[in-house]
C-alpha atoms as a PDB file:
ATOM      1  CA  UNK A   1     -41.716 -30.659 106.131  1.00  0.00           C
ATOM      2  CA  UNK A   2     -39.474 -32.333 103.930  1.00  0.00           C
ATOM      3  CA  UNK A   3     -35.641 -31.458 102.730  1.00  0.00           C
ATOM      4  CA  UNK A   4     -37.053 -31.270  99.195  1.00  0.00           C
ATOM      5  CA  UNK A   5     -39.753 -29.148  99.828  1.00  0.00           C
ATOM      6  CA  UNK A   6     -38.131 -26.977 102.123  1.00  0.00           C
ATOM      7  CA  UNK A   7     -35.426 -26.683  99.456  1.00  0.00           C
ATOM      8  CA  UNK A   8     -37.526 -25.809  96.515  1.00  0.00           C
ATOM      9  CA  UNK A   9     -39.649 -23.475  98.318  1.00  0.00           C
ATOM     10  CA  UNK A  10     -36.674 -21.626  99.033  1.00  0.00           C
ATOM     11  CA  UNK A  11     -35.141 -21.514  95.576  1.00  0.00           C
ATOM     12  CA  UNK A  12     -38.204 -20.397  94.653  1.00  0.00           C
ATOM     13  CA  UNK A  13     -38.402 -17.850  96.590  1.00  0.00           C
ATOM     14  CA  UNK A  14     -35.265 -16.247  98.552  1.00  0.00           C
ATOM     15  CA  UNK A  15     -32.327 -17.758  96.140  1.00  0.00           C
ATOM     16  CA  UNK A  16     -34.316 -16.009  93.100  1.00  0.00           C
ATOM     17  CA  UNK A  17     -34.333 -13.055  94.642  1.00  0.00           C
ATOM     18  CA  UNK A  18     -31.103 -12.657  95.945  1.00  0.00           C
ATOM     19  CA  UNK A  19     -29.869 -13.819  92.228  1.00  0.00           C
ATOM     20  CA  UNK A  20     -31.750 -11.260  90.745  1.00  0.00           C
ATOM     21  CA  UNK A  21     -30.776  -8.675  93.073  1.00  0.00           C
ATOM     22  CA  UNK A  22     -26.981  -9.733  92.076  1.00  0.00           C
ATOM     23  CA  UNK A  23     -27.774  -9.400  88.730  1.00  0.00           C
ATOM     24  CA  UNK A  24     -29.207  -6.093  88.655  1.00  0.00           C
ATOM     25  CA  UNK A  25     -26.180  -4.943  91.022  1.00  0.00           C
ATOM     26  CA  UNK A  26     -23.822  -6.314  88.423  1.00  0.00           C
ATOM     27  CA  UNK A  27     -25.533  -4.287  86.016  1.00  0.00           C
ATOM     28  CA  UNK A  28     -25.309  -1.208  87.994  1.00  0.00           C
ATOM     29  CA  UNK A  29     -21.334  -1.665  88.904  1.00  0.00           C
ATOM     30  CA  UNK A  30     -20.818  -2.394  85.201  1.00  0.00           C
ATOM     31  CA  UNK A  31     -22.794   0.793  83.520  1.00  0.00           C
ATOM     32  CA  UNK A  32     -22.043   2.935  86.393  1.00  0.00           C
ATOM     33  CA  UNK A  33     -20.806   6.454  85.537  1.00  0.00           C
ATOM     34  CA  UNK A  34     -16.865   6.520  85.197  1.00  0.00           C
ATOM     35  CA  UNK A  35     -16.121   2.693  84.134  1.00  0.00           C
ATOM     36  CA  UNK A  36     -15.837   3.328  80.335  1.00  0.00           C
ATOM     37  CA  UNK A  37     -12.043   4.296  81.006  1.00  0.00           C
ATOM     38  CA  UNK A  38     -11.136   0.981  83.464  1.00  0.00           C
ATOM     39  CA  UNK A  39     -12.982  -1.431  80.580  1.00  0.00           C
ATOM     40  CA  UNK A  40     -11.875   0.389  77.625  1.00  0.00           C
ATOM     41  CA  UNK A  41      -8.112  -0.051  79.056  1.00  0.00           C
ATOM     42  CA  UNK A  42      -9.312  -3.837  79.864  1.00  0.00           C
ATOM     43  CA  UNK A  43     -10.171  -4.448  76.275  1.00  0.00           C
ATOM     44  CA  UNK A  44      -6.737  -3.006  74.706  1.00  0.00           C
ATOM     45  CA  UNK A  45      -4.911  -5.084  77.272  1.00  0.00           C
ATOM     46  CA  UNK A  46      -3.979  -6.962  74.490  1.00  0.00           C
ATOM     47  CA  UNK A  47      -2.693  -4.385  72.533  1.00  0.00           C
ATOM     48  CA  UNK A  48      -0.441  -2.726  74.668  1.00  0.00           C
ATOM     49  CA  UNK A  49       3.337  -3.624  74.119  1.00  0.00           C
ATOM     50  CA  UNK A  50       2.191  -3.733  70.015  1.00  0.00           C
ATOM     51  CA  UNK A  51       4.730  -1.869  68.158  1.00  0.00           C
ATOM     52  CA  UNK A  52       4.332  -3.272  64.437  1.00  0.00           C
ATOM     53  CA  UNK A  53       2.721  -6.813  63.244  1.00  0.00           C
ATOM     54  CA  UNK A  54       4.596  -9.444  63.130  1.00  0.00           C
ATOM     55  CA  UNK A  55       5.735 -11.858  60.121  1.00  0.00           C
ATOM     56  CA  UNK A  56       3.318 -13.612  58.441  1.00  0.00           C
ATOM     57  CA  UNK A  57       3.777 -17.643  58.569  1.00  0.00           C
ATOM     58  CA  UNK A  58       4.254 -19.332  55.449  1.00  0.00           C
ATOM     59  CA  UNK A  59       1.149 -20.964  54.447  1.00  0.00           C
ATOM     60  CA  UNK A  60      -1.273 -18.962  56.372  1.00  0.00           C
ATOM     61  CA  UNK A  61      -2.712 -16.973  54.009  1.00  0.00           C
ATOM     62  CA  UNK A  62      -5.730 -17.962  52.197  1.00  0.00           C
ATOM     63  CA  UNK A  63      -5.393 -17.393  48.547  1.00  0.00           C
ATOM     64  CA  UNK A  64      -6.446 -20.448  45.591  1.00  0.00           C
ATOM     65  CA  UNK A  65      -5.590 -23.728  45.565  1.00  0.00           C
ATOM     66  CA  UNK A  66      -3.037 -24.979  43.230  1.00  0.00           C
ATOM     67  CA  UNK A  67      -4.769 -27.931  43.483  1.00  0.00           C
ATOM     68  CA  UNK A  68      -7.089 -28.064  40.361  1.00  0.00           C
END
């Protein structure tokens, strides 16, 4: 048998399913019961040491041209 067969018969075969048993885990792990609270504190992450907005640059803010 050659490399390239050998090689494509098993993507074809045992790679796809082990990728699509990874994926479906993934998807379990991430909807599992109890993770809302670790991703919801992943998402404000960002957020966290926010006490007021800051300044405004000059320039920034989109208003008309006094161009024309």
């Amino acid at each position: 048998m050659e490399l390239y067969t050998f090689l494509r018969e098993l993507a074809d075969s045992w790679v796809l399913l082990a990728l699509t048993l990874f994926f479906l885990g993934m998807m379990v792990w991430v909807f599992r019961p109890g993770s809302k609270l670790i991703q919801q504190d992943a998402a404000d992450v960002i957020f966290r040491n926010d006490k007021k907005p800051g300044p405004v640059p000059a320039g920034s803010v989109p208003g008309p041209s006094k161009e024309a």
